[in-house]
Protein backbone atom coordinates (compact mmCIF):
# COMPACT_ATOMS: atom_id res chain seq x y z
CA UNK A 1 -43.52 -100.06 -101.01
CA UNK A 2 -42.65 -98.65 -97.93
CA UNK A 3 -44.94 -99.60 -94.52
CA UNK A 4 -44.29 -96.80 -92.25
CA UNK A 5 -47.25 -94.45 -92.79
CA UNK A 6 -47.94 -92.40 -90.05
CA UNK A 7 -51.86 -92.12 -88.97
CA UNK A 8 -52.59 -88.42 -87.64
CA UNK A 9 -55.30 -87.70 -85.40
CA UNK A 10 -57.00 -83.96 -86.26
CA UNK A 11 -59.61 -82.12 -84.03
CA UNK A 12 -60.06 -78.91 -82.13
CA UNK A 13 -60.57 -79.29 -78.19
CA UNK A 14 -62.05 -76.83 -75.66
CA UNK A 15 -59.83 -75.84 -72.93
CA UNK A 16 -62.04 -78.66 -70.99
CA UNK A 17 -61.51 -80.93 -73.46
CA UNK A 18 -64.76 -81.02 -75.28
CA UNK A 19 -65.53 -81.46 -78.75
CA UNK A 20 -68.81 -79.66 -78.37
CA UNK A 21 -70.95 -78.17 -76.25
CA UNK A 22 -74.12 -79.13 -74.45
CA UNK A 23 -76.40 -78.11 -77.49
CA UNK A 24 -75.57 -80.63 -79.09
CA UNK A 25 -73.18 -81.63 -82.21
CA UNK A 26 -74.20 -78.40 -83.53
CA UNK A 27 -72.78 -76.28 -80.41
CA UNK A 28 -69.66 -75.66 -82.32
CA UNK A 29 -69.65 -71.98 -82.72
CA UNK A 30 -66.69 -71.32 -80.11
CA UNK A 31 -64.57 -72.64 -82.45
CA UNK A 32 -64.62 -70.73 -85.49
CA UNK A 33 -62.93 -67.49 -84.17
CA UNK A 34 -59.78 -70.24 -83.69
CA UNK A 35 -60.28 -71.81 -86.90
CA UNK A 36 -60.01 -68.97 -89.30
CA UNK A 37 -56.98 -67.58 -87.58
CA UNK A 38 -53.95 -67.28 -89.63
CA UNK A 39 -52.16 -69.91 -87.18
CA UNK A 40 -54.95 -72.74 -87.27
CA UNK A 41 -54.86 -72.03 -91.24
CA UNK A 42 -51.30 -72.71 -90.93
CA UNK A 43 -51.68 -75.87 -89.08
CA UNK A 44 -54.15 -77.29 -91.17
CA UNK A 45 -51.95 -76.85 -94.13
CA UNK A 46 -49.02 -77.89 -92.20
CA UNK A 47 -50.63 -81.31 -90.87
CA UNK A 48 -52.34 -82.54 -94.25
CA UNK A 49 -49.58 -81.49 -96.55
CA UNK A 50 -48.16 -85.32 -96.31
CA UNK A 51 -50.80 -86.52 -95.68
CA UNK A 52 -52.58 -89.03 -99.18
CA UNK A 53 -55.27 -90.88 -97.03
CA UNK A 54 -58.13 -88.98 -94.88
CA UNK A 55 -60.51 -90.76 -93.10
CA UNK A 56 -63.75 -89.65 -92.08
CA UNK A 57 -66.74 -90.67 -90.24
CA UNK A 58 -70.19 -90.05 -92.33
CA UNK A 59 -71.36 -86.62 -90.28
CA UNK A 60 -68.11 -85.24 -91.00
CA UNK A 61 -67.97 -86.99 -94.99
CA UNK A 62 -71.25 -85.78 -95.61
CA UNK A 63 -70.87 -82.03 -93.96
CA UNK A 64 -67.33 -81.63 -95.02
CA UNK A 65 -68.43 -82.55 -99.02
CA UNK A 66 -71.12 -79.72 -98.47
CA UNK A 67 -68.71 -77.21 -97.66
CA UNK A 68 -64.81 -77.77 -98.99
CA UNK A 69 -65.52 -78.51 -102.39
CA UNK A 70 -66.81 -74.96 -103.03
CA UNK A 71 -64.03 -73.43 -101.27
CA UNK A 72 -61.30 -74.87 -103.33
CA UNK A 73 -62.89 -73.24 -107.26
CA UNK A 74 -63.55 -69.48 -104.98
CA UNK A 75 -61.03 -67.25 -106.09
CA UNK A 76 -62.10 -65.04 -102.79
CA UNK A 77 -60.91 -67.36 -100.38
CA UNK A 78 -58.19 -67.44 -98.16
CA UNK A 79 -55.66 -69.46 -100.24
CA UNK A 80 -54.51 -71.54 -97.41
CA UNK A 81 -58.27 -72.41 -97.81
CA UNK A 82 -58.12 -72.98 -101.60
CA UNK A 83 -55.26 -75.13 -100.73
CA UNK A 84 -56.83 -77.44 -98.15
CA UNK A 85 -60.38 -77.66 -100.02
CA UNK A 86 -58.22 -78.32 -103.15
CA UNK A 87 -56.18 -81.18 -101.11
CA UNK A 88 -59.54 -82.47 -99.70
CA UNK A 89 -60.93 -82.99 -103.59
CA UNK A 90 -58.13 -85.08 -104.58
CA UNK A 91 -56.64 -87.10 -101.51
CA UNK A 92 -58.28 -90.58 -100.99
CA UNK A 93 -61.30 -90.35 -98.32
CA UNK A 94 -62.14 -93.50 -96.76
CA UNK A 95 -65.07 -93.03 -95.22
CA UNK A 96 -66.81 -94.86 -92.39
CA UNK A 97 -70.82 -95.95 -92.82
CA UNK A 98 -72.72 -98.66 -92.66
CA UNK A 99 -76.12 -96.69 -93.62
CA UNK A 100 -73.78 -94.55 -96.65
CA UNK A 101 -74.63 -96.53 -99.81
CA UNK A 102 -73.06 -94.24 -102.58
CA UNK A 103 -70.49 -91.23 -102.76
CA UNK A 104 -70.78 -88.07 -104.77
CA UNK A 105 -67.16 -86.79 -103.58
CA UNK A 106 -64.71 -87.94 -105.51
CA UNK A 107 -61.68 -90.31 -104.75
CA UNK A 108 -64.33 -91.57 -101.88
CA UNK A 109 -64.74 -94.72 -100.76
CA UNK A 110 -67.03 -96.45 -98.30
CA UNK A 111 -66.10 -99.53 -95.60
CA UNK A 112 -68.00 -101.41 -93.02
CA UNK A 113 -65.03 -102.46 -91.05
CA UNK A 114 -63.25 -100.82 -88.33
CA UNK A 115 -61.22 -98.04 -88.10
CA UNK A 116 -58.53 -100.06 -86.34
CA UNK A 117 -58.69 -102.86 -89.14
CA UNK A 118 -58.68 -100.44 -92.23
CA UNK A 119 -55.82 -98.52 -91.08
CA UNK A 120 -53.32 -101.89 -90.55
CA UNK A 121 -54.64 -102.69 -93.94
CA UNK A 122 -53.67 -99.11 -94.89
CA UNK A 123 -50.07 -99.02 -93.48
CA UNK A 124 -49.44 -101.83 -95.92
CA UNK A 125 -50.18 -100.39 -98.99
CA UNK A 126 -47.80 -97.45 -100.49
CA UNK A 127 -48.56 -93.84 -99.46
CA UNK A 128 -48.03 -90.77 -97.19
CA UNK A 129 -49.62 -90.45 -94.18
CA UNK A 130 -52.95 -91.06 -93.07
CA UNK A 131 -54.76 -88.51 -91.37
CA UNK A 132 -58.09 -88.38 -89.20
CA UNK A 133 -60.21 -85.31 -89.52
CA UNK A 134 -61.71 -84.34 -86.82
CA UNK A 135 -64.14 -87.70 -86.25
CA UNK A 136 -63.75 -88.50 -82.60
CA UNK A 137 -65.45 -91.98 -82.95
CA UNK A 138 -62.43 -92.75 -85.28
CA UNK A 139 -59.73 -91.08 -83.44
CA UNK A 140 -60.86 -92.92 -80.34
CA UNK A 141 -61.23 -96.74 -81.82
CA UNK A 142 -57.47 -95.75 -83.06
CA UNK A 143 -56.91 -94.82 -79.80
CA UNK A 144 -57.65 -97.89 -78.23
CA UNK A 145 -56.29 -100.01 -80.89
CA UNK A 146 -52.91 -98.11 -80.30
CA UNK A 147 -52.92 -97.74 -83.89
CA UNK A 148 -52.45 -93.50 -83.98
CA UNK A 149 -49.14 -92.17 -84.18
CA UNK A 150 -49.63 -88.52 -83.69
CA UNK A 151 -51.85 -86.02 -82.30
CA UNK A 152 -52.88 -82.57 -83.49
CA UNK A 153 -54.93 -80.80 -81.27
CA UNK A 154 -56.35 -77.16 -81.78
CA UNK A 155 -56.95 -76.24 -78.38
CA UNK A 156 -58.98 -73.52 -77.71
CA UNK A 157 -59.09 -71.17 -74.91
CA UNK A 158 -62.42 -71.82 -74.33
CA UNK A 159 -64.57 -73.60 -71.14
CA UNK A 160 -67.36 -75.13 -72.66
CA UNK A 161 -68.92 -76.21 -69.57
CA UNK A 162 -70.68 -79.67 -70.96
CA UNK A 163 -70.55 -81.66 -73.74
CA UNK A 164 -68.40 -85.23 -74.56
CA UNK A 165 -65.10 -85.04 -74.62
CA UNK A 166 -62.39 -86.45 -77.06
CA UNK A 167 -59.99 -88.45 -74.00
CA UNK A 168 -63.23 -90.10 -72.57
CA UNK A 169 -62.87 -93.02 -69.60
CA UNK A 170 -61.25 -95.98 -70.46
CA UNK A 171 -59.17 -95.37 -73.28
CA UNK A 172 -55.35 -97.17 -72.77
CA UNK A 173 -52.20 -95.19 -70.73
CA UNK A 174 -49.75 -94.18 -73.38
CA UNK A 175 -47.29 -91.56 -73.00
CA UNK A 176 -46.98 -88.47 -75.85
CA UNK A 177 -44.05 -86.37 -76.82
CA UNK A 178 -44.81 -82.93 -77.74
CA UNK A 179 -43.23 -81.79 -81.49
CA UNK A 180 -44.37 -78.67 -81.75
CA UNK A 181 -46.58 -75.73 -80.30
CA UNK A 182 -47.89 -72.84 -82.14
CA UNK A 183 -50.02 -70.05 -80.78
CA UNK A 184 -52.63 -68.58 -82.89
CA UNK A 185 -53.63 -64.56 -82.31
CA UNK A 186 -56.97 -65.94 -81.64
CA UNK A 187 -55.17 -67.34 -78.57
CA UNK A 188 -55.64 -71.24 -79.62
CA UNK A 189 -52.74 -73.81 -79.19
CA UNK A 190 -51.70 -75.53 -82.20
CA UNK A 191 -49.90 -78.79 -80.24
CA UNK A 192 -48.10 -81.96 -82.44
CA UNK A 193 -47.67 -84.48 -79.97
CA UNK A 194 -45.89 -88.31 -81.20
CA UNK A 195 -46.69 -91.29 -79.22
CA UNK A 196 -43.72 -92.86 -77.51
CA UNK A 197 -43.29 -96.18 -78.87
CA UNK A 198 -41.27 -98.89 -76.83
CA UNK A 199 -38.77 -98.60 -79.78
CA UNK A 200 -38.50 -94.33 -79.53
């Protein structure tokens, strides 16, 4: 059994840091022209690929199951596409609700506890890595727990103007070592970063 799991982080910034915009959650549309690009498709792949554990918030459960599971059977897609909606069917989604009483997805589960507490729980149990996808509440409590390894951040060149942003006041000092960059044509940053550990 090995212990050493390491618990990814996912989301796509603005250039000012936001996750959306002042809309609302909705006020998402700068994004796409970055997240179809051949390099964010790339990145994706690249970042789940060892990954056997995603967790999820319930927004992102319940929009991601409306979309990805079509993807993966469309012969018409982009297969880097196919590959992640195909990798999203059969990895293990733990998701996090405490209104979310049943789940149509499979290889879903639901918990009530915290992200902080399932993930320690998870690091003990056999598997690859353990990725976040794109739910900010999560990524943050990991945050604060110190219980993220790595973070992948789409950045997009994009000011947003408004809207809540991912590295909001409060969360702990810790210092991160960049592991890889990537630019996309759309102009986005694909950015690894590892968090420097006392023992690193």
């Amino acid at each position: 059994m090995t212990t050493n799991r390491t618990v990814i982080g996912n989301i796509t910034l603005s250039l000012d840091g936001r996750i959306h915009g002042p809309g609302g959650e909705y006020d998402m549309g700068w994004i796409v022209p970055h997240a179809v690009s051949d390099g964010a498709r790339d990145h994706m792949v690249k970042v789940t690929s060892g990954a056997t554990t995603a967790l999820l918030g319930r927004k992102n459960y319940q929009g991601f199951g409306g979309f990805w599971p079509a993807v993966a059977e469309d012969e018409s897609a982009d297969p880097r596409d196919r590959a992640f909606a195909q990798w999203l069917n059969t990895v293990e989604k733990v998701v996090f609700s405490t209104t979310l009483t049943e789940t149509a997805w499979q290889n879903s589960r639901i918990v009530a506890a915290g992200p902080a507490e399932v993930v320690k729980e998870l690091r003990q149990q056999d598997g690859g890595d353990i990725i976040v996808l794109a739910s900010t509440s999560v990524i943050q409590a990991l945050l604060r727990a110190g219980e993220l390894d790595r973070l992948s951040i789409t950045l997009a060149p994009e000011l947003v103007g408004d809207g809540p942003r991912l590295f909001a006041d409060g969360l702990p000092a810790a210092g991160w070592r960049p592991v890889s960059v990537a630019q996309a044509a759309s102009g986005a940053l694909c950015l690894l970063y590892d968090k420097v550990r006392s023992a690193d």
